[in-house]
C-alpha atoms as a PDB file:
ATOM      1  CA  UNK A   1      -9.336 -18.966  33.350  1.00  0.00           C
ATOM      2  CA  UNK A   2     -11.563 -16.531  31.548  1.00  0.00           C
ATOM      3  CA  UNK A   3     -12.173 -13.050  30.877  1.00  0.00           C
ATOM      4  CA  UNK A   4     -15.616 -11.384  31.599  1.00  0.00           C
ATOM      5  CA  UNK A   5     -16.540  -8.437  30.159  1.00  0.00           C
ATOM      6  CA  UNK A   6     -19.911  -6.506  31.083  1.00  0.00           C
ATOM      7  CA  UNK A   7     -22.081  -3.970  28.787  1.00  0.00           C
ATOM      8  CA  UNK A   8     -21.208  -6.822  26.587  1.00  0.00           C
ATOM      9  CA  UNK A   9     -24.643  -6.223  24.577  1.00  0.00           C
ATOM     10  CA  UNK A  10     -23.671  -1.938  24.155  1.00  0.00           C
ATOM     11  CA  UNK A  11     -21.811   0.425  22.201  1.00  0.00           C
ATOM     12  CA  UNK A  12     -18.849  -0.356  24.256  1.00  0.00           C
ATOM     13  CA  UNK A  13     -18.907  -3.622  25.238  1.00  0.00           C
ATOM     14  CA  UNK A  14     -19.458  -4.686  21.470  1.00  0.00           C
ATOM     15  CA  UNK A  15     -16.100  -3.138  20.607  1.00  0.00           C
ATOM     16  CA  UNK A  16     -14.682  -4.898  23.155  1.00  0.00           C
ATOM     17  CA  UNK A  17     -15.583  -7.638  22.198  1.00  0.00           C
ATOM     18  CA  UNK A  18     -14.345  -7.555  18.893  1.00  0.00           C
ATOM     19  CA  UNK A  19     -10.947  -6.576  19.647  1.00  0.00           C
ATOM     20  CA  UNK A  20     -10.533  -9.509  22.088  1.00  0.00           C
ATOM     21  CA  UNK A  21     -12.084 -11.838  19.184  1.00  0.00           C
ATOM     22  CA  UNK A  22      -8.510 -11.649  17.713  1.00  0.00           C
ATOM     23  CA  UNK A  23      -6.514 -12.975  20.903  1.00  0.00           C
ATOM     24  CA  UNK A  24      -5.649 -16.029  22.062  1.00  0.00           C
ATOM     25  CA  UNK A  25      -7.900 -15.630  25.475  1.00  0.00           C
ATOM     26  CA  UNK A  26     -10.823 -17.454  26.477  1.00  0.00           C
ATOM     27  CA  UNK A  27     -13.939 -14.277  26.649  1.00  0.00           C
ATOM     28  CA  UNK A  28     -17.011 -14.327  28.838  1.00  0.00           C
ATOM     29  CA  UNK A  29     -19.938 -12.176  28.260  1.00  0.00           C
ATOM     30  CA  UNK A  30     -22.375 -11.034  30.795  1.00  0.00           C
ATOM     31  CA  UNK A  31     -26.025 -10.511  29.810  1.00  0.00           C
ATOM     32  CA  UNK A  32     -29.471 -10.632  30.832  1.00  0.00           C
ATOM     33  CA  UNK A  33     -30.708 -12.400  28.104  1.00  0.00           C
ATOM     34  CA  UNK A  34     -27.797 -15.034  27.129  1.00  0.00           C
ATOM     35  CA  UNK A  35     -30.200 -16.885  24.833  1.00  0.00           C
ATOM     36  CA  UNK A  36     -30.655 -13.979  22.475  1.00  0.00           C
ATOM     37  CA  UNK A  37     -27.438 -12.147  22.602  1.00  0.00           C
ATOM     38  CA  UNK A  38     -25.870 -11.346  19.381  1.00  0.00           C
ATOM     39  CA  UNK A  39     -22.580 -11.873  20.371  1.00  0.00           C
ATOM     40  CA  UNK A  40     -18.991 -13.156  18.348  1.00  0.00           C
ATOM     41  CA  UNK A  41     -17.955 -16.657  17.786  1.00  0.00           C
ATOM     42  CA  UNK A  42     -16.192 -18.201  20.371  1.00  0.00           C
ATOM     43  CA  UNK A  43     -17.738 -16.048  23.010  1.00  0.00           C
ATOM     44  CA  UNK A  44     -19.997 -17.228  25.627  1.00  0.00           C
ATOM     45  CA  UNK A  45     -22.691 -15.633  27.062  1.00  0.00           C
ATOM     46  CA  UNK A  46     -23.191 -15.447  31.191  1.00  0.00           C
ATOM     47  CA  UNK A  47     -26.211 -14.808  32.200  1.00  0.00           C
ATOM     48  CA  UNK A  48     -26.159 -12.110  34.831  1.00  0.00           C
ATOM     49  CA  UNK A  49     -27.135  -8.279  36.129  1.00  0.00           C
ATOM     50  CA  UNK A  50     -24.387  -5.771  37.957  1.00  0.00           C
ATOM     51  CA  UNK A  51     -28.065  -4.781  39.858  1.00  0.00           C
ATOM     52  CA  UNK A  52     -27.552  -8.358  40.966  1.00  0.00           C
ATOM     53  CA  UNK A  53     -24.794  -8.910  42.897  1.00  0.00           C
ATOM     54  CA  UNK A  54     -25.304 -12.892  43.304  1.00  0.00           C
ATOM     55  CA  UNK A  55     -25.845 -12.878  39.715  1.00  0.00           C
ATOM     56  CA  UNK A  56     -22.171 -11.562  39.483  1.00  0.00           C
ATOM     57  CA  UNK A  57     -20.977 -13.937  41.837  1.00  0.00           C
ATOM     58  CA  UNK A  58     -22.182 -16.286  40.066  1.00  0.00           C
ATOM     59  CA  UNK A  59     -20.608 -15.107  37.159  1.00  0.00           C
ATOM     60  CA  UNK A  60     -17.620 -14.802  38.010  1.00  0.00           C
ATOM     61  CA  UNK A  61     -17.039 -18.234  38.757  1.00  0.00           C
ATOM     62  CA  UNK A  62     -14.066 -19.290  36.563  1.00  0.00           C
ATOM     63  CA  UNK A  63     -13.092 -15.893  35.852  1.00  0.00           C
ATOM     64  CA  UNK A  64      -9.156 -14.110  36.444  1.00  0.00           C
ATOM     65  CA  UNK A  65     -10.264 -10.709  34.660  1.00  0.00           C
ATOM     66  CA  UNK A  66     -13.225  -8.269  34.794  1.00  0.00           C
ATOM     67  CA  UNK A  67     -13.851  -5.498  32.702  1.00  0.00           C
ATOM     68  CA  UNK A  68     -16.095  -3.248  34.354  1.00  0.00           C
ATOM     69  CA  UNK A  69     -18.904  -0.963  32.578  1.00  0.00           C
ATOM     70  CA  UNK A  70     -21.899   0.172  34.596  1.00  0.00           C
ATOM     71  CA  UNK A  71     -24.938   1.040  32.959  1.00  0.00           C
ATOM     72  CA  UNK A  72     -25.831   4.673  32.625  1.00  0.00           C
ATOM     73  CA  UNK A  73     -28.827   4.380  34.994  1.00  0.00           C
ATOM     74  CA  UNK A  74     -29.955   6.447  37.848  1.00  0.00           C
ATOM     75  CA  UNK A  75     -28.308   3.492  40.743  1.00  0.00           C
ATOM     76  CA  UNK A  76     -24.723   3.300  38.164  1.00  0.00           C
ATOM     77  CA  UNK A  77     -22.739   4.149  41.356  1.00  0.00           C
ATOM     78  CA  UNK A  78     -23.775   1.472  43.787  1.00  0.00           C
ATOM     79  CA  UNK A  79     -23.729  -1.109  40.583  1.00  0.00           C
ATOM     80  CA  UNK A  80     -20.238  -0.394  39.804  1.00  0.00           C
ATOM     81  CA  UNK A  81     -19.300  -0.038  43.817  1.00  0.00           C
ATOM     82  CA  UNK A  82     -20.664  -3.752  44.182  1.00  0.00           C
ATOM     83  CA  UNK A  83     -19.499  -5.459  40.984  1.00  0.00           C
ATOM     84  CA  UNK A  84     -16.367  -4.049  42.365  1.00  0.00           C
ATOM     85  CA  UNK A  85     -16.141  -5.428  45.969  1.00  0.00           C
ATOM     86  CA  UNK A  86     -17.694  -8.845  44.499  1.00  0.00           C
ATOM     87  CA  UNK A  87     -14.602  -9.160  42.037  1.00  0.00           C
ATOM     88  CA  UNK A  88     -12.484  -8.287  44.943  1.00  0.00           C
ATOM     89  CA  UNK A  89     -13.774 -10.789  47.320  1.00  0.00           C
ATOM     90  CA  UNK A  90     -13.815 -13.598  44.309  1.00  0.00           C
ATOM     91  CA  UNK A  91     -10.175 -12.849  44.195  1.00  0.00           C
ATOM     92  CA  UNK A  92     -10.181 -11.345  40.303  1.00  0.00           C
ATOM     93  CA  UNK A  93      -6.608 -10.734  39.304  1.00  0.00           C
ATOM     94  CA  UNK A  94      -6.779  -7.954  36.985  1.00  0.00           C
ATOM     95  CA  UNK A  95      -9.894  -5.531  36.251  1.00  0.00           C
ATOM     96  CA  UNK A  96     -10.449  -2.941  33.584  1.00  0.00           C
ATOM     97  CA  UNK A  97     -13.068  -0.432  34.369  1.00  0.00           C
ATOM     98  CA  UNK A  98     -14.364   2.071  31.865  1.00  0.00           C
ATOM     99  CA  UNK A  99     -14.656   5.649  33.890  1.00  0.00           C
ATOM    100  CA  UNK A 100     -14.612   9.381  31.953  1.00  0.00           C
ATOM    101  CA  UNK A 101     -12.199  11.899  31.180  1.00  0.00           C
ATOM    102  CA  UNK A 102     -12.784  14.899  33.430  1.00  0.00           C
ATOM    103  CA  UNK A 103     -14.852  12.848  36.234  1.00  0.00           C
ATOM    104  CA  UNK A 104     -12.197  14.929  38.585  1.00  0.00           C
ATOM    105  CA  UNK A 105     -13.155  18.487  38.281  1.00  0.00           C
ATOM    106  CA  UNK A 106     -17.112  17.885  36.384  1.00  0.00           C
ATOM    107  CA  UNK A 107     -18.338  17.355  40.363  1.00  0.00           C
ATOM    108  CA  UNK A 108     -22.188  18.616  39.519  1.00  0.00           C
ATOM    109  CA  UNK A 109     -22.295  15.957  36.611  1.00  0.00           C
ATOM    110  CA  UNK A 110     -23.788  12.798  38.453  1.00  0.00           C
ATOM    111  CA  UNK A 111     -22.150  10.190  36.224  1.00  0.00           C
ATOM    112  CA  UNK A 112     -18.896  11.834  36.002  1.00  0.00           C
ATOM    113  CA  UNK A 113     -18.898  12.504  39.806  1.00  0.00           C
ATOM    114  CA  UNK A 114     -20.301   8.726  39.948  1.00  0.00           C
ATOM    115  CA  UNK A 115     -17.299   7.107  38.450  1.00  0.00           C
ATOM    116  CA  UNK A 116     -14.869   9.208  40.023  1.00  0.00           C
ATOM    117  CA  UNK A 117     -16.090   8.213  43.264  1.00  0.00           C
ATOM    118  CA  UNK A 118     -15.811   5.017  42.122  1.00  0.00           C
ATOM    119  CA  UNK A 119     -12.118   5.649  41.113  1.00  0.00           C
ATOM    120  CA  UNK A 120     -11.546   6.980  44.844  1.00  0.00           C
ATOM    121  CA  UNK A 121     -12.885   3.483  45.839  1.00  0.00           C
ATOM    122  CA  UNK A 122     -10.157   1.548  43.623  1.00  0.00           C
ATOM    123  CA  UNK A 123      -7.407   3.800  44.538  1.00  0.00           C
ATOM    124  CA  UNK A 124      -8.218   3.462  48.762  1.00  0.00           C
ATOM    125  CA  UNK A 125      -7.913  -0.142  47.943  1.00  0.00           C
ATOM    126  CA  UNK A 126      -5.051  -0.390  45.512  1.00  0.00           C
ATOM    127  CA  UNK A 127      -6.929  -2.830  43.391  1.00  0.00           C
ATOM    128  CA  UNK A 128      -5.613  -4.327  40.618  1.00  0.00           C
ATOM    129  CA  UNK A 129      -7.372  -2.346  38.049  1.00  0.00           C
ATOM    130  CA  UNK A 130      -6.866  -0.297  34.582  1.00  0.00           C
ATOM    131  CA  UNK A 131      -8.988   2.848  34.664  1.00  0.00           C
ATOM    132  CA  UNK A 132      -9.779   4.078  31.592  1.00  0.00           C
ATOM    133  CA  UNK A 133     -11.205   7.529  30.580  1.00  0.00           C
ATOM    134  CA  UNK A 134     -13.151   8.097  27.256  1.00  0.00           C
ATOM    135  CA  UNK A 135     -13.827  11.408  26.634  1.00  0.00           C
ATOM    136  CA  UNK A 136     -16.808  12.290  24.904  1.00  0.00           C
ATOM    137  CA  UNK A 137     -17.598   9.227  21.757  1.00  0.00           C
ATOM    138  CA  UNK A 138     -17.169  10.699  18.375  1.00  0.00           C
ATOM    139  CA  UNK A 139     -20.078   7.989  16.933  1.00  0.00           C
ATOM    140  CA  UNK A 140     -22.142   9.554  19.255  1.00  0.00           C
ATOM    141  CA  UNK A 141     -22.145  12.147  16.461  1.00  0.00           C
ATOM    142  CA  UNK A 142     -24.282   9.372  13.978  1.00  0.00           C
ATOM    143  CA  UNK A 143     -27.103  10.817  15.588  1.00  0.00           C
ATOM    144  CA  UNK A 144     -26.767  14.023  13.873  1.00  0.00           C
ATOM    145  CA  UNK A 145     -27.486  12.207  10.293  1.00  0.00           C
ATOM    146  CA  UNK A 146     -30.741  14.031   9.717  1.00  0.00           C
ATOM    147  CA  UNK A 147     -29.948  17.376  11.368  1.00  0.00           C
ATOM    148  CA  UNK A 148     -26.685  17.462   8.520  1.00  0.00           C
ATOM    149  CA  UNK A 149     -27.894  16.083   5.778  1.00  0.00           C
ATOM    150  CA  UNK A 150     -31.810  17.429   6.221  1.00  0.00           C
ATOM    151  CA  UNK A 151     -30.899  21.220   7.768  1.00  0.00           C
ATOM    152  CA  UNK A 152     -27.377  21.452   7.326  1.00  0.00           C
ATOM    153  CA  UNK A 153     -26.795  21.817  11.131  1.00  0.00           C
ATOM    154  CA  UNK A 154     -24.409  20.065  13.580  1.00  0.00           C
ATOM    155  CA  UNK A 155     -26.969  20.822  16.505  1.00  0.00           C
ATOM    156  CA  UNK A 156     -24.469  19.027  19.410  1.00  0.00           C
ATOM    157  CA  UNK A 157     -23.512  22.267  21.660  1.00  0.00           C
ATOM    158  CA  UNK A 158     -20.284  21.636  22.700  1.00  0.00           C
ATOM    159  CA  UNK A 159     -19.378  25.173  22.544  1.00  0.00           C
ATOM    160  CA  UNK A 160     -16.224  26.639  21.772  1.00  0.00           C
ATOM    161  CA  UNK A 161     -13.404  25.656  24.271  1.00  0.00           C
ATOM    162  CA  UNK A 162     -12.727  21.993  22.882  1.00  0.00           C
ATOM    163  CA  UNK A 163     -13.184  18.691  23.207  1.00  0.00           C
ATOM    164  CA  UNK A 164     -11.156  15.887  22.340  1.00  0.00           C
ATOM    165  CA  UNK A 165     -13.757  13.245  21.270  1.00  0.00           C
ATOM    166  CA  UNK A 166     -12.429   9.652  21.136  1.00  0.00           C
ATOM    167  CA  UNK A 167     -13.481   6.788  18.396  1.00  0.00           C
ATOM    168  CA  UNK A 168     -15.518   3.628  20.105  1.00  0.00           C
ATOM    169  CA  UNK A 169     -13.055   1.535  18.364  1.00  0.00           C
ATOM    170  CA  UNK A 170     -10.347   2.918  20.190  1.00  0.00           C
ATOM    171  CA  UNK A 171     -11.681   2.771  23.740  1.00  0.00           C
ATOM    172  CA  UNK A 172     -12.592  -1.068  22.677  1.00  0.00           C
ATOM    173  CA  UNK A 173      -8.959  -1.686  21.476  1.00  0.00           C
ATOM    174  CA  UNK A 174      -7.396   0.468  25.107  1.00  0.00           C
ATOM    175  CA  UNK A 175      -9.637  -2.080  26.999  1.00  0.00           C
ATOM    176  CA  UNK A 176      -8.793  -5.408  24.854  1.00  0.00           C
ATOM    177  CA  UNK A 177      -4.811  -4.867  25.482  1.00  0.00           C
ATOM    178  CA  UNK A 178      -5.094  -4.197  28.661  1.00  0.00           C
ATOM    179  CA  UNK A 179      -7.381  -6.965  29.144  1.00  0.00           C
ATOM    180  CA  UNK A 180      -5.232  -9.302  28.139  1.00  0.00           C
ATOM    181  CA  UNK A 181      -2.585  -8.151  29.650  1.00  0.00           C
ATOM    182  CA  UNK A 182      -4.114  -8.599  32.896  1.00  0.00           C
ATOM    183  CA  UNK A 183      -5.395 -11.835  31.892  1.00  0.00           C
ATOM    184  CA  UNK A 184      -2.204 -12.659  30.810  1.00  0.00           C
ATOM    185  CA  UNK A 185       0.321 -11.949  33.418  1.00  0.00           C
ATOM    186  CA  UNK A 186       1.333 -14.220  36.151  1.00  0.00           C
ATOM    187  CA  UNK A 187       0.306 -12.193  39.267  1.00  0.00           C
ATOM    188  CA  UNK A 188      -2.117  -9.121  40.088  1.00  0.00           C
ATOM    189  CA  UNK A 189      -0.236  -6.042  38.396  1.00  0.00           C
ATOM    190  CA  UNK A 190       0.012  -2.700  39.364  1.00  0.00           C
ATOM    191  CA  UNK A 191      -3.082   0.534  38.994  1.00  0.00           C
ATOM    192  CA  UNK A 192      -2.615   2.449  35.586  1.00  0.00           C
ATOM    193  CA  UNK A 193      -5.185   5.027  34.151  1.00  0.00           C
ATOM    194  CA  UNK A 194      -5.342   6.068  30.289  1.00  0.00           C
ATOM    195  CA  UNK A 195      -6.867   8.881  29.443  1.00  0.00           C
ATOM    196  CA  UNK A 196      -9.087   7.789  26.089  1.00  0.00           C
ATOM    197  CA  UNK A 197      -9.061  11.111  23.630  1.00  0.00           C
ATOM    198  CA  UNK A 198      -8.898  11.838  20.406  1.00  0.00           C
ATOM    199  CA  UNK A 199      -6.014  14.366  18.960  1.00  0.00           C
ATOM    200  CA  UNK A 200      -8.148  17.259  18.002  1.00  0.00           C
ATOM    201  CA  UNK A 201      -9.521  20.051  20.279  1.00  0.00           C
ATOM    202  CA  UNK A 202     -12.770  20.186  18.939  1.00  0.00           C
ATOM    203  CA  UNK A 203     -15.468  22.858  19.133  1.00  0.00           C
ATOM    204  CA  UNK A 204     -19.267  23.585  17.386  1.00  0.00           C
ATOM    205  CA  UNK A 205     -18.130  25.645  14.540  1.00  0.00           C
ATOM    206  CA  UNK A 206     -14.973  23.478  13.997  1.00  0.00           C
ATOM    207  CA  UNK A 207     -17.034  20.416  13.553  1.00  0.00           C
ATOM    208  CA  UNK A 208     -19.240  22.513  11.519  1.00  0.00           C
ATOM    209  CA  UNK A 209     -16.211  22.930   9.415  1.00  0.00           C
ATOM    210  CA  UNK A 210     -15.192  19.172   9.061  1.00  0.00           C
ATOM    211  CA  UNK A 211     -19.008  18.052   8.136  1.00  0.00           C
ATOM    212  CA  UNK A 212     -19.028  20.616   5.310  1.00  0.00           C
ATOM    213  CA  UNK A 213     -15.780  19.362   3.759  1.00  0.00           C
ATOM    214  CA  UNK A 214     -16.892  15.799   4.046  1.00  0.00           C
ATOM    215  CA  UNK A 215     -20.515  16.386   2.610  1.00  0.00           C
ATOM    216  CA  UNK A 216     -19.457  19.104   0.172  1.00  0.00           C
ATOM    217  CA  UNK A 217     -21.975  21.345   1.292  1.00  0.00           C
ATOM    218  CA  UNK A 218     -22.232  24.339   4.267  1.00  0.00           C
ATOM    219  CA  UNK A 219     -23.047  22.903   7.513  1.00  0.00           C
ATOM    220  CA  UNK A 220     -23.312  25.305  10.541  1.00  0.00           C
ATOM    221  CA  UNK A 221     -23.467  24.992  13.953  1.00  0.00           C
ATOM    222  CA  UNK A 222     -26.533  25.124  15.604  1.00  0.00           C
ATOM    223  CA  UNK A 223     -25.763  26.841  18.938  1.00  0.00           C
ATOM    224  CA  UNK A 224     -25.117  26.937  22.421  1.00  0.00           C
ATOM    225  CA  UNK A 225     -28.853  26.719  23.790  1.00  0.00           C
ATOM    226  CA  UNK A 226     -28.853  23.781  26.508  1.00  0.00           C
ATOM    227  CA  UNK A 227     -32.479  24.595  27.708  1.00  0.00           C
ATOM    228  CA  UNK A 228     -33.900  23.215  24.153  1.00  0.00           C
ATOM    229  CA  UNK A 229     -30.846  20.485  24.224  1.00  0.00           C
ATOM    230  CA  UNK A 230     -32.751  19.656  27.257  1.00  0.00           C
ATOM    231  CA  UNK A 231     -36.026  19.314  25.983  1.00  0.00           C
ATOM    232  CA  UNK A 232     -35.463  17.453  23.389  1.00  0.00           C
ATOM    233  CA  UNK A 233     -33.681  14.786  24.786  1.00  0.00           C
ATOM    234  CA  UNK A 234     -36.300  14.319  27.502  1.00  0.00           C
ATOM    235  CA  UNK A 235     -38.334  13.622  24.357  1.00  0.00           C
ATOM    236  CA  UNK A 236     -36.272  10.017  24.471  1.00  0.00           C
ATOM    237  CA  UNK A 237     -34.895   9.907  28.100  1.00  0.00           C
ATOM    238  CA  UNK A 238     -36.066   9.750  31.339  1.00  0.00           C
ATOM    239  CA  UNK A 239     -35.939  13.769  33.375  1.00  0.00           C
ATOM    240  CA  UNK A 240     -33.110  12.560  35.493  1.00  0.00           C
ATOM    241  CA  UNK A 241     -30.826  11.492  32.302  1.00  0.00           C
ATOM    242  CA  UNK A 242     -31.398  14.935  30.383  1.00  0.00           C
ATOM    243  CA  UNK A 243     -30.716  17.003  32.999  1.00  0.00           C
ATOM    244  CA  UNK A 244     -27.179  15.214  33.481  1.00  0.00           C
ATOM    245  CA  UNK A 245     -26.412  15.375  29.927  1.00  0.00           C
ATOM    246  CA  UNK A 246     -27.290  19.120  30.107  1.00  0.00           C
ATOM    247  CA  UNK A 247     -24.665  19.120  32.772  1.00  0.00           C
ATOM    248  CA  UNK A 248     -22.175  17.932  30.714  1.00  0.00           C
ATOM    249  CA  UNK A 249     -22.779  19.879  28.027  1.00  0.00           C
ATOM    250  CA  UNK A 250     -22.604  23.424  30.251  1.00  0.00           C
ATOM    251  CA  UNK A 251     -19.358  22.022  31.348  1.00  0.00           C
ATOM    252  CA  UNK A 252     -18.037  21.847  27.991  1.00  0.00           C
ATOM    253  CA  UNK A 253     -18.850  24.928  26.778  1.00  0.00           C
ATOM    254  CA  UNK A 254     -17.411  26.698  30.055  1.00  0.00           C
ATOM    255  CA  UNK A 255     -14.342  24.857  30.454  1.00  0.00           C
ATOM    256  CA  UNK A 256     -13.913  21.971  27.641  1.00  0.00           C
ATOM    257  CA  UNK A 257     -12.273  18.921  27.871  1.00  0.00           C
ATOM    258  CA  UNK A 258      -9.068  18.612  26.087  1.00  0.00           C
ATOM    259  CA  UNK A 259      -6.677  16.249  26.149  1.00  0.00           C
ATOM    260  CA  UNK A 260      -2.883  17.364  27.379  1.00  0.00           C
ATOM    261  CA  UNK A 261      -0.053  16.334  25.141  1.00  0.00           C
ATOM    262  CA  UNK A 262       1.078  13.720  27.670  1.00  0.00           C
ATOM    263  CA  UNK A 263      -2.666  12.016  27.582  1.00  0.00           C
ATOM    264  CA  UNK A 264      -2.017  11.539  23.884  1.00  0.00           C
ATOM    265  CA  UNK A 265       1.507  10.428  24.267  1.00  0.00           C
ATOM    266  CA  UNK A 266       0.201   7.409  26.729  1.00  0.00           C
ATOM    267  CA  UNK A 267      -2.479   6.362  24.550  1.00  0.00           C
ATOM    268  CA  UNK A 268      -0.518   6.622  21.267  1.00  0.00           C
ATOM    269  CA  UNK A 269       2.265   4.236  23.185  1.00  0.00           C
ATOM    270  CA  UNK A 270      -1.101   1.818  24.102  1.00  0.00           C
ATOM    271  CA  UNK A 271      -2.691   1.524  20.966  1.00  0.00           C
ATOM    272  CA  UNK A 272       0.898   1.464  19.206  1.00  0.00           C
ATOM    273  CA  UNK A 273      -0.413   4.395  16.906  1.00  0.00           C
ATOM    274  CA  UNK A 274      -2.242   7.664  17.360  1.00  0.00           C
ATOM    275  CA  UNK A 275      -5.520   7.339  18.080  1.00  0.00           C
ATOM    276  CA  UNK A 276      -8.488   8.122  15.585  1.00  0.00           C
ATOM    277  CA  UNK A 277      -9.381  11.592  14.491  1.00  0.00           C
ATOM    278  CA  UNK A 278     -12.766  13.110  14.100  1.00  0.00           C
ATOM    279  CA  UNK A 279     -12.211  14.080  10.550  1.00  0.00           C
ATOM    280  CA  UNK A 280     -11.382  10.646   9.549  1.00  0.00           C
ATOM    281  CA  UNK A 281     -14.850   8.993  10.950  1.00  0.00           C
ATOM    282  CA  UNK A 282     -16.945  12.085   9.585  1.00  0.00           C
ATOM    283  CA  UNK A 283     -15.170  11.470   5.412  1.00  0.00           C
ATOM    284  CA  UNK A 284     -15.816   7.367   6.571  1.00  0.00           C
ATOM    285  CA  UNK A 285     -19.669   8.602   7.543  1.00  0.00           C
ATOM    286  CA  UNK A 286     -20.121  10.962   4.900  1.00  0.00           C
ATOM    287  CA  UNK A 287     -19.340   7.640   2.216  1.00  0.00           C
ATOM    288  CA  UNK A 288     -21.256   5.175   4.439  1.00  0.00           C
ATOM    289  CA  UNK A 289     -25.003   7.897   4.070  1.00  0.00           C
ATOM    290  CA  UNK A 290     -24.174   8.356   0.638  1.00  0.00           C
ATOM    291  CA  UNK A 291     -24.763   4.804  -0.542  1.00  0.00           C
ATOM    292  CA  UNK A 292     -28.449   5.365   1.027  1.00  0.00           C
END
């Protein structure tokens, strides 16, 4: 039997991929395009759309484990909702599904409150599924190249109350052991949920602070103002998709996201270390831009 990961093409789904690369499973990846996907040896592409449910039954044929990740798109919660029940009626052992840390209490946010609703489904029907929570990605910080090394401004406004970013790499390696887990055991096991954070509490000016150490020159931090946040990324997003991420952001400055020390704990136990620090990825960034 195989495993089937979707996003398999993404951010995510990439570093999935490449953590199962390593173990001794057979890996399915689902994809629009199979005949152009970039994808690693030894995995085969499925052609297939979670907007298409009989393309995921289809799919799914041959398949014991699922990992779940539902495009950020304006119909994510019926996608996810319907990959779901089409796993559950092709009788998938073990599912994965990537969610977000704080989709609980961020109820105005519509893909936070999307994936929680989501986790209400799994939990009313005690399926066999890892849930896993990324905060906030730290590479999603790569975008601020110019604004750093052109301005010397971290412009993200994630205010001053903390977030604990998490790596990619890690969420990729959370999902690829419990993956195989899954995959591996004999019978359907048990609900678990992993909160995926980094160990820092981070705020505007503190990751002010870490870019100027690692580019040896004063960065500052460009602010709380979500309005022009707004505006700008409706510059390379459709209305709906700025307004949520405006969302997110207000809820970050008001109330953070930070992980507790017994999030850590569980993920450190996981991974079989600690998990990734933003400091570490901004020196590994900082190198990386300076070779041009």
């Amino acid at each position: 039997m195989s495993i089937l990961v979707t996003g398999s093409t993404g951010t995510i789904g990439a570093q999935v991929l490449a953590h199962l690369q390593t173990r001794d499973v057979d890996v399915r990846a689902l994809t629009r395009s199979p005949e152009t996907a970039q994808l690693p040896a030894g995995v085969t592409a499925v052609r297939g759309d979670l907007a298409d449910p009989d393309s995921v039954r289809t799919a799914l044929e041959g398949v014991s484990t699922l990992f779940v990740l539902a495009p950020n798109v304006a119909d994510e919660l019926t996608q996810a909702m319907l990959t779901l029940s089409v796993a559950r009626e092709a009788g998938v052992k073990g599912i994965v599904y990537l969610s977000v840390f704080g989709g609980d209490a961020y109820a105005d946010v519509p893909h936070f409150a999307g994936k929680y609703t989501v986790e209400r489904m799994i939990e009313a029907h005690d399926l066999p599924v890892t849930v896993l929570r990324p905060a906030y990605f730290i590479q999603n910080d790569l975008r601020q190249k110019d604004g750093l090394l052109k301005a010397g401004v971290y412009a993200s406004p994630i205010g001053g109350n903390g977030v604990s970013m998490v790596d990619i790499r890690d969420i990729g390696e959370a999902a690829a052991i419990e993956l195989v887990r899954r995959e591996q055991a004999p019978t359907p096991l048990g609900r678990e949920t992993y909160a995926l954070v980094g160990p820092d509490s981070l705020t505007g000016e503190g990751i002010a602070t870490i870019w100027s150490e690692a580019l040896g020159r004063t960065i500052r931090y460009g602010g709380d103002d979500l309005v022009t946040m707004e505006q700008r990324a409706k510059a390379m997003l459709p209305a709906w998709h700025a307004l949520d991420l405006r969302l997110m952001f207000s809820r970050y400055q008001t109330e953070g996201a930070v992980a507790t020390t017994d999030d850590l704990a569980r993920l450190s136990k996981l991974l079989g270390r600690a998990p990734r620090s933003y400091s570490a990825f901004a020196r590994d960034a900082a190198a990386q831009w300076a070779k041009g």
